[in-house]
N, C-alpha and C. Protein backbone atom coordinates (compact mmCIF):
# COMPACT_ATOMS: atom_id res chain seq x y z
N UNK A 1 36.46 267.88 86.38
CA UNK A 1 37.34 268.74 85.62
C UNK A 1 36.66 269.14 84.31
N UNK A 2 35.15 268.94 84.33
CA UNK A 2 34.31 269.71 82.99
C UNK A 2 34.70 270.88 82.98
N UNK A 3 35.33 271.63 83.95
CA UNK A 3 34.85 273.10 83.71
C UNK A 3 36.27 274.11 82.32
N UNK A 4 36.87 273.13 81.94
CA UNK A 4 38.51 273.86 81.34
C UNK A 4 39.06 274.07 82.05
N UNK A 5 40.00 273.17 81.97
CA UNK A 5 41.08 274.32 82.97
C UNK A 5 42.83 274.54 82.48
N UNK A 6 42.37 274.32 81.11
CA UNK A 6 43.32 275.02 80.03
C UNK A 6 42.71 275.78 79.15
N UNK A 7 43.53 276.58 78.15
CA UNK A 7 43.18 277.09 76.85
C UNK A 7 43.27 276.79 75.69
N UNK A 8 42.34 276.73 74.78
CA UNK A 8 43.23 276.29 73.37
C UNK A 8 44.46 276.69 73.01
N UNK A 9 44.49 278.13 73.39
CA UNK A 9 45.99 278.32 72.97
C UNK A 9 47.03 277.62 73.29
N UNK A 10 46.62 277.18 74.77
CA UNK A 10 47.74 276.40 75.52
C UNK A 10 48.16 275.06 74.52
N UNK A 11 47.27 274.51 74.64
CA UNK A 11 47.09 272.92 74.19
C UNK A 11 47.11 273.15 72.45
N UNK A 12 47.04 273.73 71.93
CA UNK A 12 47.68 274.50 70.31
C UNK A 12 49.41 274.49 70.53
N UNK A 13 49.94 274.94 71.35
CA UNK A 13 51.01 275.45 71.34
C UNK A 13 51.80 273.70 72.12
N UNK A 14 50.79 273.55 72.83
CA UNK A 14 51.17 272.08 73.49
C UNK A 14 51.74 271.23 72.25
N UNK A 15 50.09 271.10 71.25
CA UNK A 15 50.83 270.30 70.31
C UNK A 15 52.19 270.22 69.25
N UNK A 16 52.12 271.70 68.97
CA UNK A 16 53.74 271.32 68.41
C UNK A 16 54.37 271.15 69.27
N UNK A 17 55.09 271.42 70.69
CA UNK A 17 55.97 270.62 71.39
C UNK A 17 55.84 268.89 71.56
N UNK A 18 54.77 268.81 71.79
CA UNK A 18 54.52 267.21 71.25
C UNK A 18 54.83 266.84 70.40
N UNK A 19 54.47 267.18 69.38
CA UNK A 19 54.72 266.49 68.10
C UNK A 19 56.39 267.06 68.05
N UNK A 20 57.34 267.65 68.45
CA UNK A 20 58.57 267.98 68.58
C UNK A 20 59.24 266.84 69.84
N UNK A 21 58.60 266.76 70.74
CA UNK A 21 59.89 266.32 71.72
C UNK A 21 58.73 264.91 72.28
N UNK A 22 57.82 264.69 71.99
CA UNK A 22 57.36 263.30 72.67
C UNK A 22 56.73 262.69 71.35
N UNK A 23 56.30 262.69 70.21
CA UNK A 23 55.88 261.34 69.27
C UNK A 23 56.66 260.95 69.02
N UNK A 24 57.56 260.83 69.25
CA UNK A 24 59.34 260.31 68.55
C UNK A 24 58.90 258.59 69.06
N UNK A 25 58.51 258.93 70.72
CA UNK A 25 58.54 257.29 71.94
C UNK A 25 56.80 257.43 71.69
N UNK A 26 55.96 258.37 71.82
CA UNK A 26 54.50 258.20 72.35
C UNK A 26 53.42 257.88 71.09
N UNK A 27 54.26 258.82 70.08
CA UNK A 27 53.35 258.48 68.38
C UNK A 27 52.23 259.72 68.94
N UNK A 28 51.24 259.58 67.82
CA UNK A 28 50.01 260.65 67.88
C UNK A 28 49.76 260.66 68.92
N UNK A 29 48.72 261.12 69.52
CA UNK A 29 47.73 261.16 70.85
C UNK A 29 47.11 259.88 70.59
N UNK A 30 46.52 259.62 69.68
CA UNK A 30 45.52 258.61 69.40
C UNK A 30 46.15 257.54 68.85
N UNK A 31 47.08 257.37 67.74
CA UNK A 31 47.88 256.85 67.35
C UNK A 31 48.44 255.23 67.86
N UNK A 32 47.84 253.94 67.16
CA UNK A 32 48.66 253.13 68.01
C UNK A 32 49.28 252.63 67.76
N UNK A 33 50.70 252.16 68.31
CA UNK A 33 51.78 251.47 67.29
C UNK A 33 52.28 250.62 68.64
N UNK A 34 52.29 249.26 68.33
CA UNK A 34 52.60 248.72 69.60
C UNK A 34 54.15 248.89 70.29
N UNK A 35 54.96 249.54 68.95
CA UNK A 35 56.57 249.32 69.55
C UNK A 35 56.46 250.76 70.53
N UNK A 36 56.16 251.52 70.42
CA UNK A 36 56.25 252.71 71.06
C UNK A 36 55.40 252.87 72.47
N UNK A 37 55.98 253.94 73.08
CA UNK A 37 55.81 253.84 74.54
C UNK A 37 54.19 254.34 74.82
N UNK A 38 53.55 254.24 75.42
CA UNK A 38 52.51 254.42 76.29
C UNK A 38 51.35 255.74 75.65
N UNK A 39 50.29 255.28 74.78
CA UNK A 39 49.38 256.08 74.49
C UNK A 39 49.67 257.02 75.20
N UNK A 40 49.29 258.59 75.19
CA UNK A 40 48.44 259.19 75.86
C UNK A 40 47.11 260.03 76.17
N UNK A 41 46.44 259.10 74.93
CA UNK A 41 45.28 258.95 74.64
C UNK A 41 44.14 257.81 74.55
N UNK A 42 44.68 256.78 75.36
CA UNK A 42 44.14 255.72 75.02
C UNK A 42 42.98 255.29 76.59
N UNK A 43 42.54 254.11 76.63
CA UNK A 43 42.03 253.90 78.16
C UNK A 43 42.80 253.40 78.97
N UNK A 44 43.56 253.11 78.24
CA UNK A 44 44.91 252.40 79.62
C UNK A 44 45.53 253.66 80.14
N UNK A 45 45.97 254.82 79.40
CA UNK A 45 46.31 255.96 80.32
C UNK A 45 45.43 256.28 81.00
N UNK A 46 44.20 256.37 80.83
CA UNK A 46 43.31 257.54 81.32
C UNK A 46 42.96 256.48 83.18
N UNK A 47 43.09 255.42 82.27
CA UNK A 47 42.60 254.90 83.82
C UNK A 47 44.00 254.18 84.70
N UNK A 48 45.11 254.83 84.06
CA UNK A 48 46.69 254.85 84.81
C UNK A 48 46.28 256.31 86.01
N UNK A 49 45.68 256.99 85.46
CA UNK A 49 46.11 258.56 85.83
C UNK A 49 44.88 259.22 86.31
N UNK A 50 43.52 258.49 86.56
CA UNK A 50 42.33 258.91 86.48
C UNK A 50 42.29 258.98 87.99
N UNK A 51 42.39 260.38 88.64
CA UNK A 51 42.18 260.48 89.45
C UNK A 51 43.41 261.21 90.69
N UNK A 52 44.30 260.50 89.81
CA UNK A 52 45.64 261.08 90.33
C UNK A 52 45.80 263.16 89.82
N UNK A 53 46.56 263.52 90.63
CA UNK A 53 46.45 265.19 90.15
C UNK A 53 47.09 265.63 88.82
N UNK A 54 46.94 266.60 88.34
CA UNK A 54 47.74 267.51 87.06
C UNK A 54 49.03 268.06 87.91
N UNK A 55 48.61 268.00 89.10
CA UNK A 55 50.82 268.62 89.60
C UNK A 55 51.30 267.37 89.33
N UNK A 56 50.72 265.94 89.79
CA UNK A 56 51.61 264.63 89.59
C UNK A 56 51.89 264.63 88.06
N UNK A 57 50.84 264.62 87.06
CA UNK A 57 51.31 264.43 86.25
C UNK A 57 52.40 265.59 85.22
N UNK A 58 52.20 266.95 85.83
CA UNK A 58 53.19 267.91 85.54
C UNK A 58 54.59 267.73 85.90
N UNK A 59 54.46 267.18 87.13
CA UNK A 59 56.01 266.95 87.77
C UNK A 59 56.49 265.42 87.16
N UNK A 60 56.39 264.78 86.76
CA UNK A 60 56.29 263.80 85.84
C UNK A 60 56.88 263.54 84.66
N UNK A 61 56.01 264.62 83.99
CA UNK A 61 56.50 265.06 82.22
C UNK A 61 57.84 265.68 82.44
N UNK A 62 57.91 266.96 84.06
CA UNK A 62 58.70 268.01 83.85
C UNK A 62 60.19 267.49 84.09
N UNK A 63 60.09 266.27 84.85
CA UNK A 63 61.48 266.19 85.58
C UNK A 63 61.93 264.40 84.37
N UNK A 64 61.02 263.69 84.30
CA UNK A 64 61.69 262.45 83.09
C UNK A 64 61.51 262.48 82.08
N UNK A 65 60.82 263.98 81.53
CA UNK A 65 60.80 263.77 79.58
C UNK A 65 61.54 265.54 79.14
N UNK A 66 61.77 265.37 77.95
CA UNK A 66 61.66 264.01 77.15
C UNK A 66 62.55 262.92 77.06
N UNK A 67 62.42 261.90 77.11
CA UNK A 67 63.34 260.77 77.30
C UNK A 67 64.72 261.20 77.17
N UNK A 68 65.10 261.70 76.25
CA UNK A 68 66.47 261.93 75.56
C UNK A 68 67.34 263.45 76.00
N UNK A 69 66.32 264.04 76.86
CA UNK A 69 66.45 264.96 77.30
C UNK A 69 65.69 264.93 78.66
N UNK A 70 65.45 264.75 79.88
CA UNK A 70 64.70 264.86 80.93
C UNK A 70 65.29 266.17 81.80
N UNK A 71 64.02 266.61 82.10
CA UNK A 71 64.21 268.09 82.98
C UNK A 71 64.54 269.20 82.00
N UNK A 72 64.17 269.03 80.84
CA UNK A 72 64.73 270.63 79.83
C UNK A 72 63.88 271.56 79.21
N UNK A 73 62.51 270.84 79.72
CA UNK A 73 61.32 271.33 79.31
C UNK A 73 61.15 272.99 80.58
N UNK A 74 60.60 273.62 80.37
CA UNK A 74 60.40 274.72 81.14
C UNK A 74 58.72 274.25 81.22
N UNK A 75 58.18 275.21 82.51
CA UNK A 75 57.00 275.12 83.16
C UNK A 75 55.99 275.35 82.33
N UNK A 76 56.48 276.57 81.24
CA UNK A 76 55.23 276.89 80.90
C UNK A 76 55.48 275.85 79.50
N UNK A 77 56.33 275.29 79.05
CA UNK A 77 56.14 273.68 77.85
C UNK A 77 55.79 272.59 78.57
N UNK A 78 55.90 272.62 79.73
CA UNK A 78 55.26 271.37 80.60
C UNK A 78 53.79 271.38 80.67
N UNK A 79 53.17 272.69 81.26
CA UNK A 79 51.34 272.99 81.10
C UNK A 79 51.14 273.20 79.76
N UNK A 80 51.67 273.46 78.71
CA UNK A 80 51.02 273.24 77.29
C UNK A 80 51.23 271.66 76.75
N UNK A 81 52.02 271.09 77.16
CA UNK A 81 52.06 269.94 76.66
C UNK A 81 50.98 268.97 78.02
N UNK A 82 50.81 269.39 78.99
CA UNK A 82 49.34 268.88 79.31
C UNK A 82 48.29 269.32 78.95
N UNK A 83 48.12 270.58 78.59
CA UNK A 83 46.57 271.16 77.90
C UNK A 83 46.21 270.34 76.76
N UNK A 84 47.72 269.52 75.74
CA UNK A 84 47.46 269.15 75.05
C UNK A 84 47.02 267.41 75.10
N UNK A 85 47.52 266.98 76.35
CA UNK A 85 47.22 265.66 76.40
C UNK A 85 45.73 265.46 77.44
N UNK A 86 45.38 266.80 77.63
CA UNK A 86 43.91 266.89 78.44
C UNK A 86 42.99 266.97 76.87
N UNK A 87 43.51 267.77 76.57
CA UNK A 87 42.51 267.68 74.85
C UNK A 87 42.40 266.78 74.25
N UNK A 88 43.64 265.76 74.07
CA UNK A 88 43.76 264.41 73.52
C UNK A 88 42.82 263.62 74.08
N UNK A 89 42.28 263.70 75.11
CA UNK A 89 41.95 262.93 76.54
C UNK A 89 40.16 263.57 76.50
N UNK A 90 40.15 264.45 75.35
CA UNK A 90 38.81 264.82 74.91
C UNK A 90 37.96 265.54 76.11
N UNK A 91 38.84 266.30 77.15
CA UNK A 91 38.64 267.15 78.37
C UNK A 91 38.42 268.45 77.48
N UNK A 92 37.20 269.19 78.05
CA UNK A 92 37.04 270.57 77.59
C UNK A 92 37.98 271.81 77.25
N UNK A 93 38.36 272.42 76.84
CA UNK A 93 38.93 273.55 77.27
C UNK A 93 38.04 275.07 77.36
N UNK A 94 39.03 275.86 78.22
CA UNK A 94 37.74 277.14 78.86
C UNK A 94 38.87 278.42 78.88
N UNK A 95 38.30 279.09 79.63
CA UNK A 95 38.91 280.64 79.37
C UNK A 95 40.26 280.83 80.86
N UNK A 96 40.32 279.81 81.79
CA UNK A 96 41.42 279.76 82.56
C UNK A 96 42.35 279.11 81.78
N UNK A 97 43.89 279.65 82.11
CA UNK A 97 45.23 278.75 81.52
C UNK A 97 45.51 278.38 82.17
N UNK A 98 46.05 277.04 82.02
CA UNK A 98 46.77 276.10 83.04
C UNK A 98 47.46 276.78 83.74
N UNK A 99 48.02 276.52 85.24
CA UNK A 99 48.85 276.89 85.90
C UNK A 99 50.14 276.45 85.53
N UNK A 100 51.46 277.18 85.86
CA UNK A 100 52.94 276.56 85.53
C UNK A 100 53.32 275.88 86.37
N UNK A 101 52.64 276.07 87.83
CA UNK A 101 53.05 275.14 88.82
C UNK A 101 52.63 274.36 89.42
N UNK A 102 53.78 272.87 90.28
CA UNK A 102 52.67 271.68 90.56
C UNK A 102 52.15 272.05 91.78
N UNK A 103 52.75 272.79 92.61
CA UNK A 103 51.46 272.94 93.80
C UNK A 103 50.13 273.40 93.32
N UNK A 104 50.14 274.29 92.61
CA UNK A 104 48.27 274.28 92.38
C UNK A 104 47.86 273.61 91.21
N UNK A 105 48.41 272.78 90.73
CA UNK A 105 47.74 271.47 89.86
C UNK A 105 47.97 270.62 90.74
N UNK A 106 47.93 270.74 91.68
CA UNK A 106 48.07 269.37 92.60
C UNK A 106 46.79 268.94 93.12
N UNK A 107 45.66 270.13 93.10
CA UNK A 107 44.49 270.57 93.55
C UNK A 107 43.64 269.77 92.40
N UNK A 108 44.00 270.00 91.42
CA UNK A 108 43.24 269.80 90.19
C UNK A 108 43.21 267.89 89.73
N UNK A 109 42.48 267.16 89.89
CA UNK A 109 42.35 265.93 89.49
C UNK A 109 41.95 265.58 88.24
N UNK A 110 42.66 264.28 87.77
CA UNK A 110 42.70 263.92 86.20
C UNK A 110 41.16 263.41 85.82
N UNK A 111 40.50 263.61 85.43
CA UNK A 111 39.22 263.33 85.79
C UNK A 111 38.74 262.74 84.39
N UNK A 112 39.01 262.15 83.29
CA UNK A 112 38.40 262.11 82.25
C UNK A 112 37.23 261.63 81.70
């Protein structure tokens, strides 16, 4: 997955929804605070998810977060808020935008 397969813009726009509807439980990308839920920047995610697809982890975010809200995110805040945790995750970004849907991120593996 060297090649981007988001945009900055995406993963720009990712991060304020992050920092809006997931550091509340997740904290920074990098950020560690032991009371809070599950890096998603750390090596314990990367090697939770390394290998598994971007539809799994789209359908994931899209249907149990944000915690306090699950399923209210729309498709295209679901692929920016992965562009942004692929950037966190120190994955390239390139001149394709994420897809909105999980069948063809299903194709695409977490590869970090």
């Amino acid at each position: 997955m060297r090649d981007g397969v988001y945009t900055t813009g995406q993963a720009d726009r990712g991060a304020v929804l992050y920092d809006d509807q997931c550091a509340v439980c997740h904290g920074a990308i990098r950020q560690f605070v032991p009371e809070m839920a599950a890096l998603l920047g750390d090596h314990n995610f990367r090697n939770a998810w390394r290998g598994r697809s971007l539809g799994e982890m789209f359908g994931y975010i899209r249907e149990t977060m944000p915690q306090d809200a699950p399923g209210t995110l729309t498709a295209a805040q679901t692929a920016e808020i992965v562009a942004h945790i692929l950037r966190g995750n120190r994955l390239p970004a390139g001149e394709t935008v994420l897809p909105e849907d999980e069948e063809t991120l299903d194709a695409i593996p977490f590869d970090p």
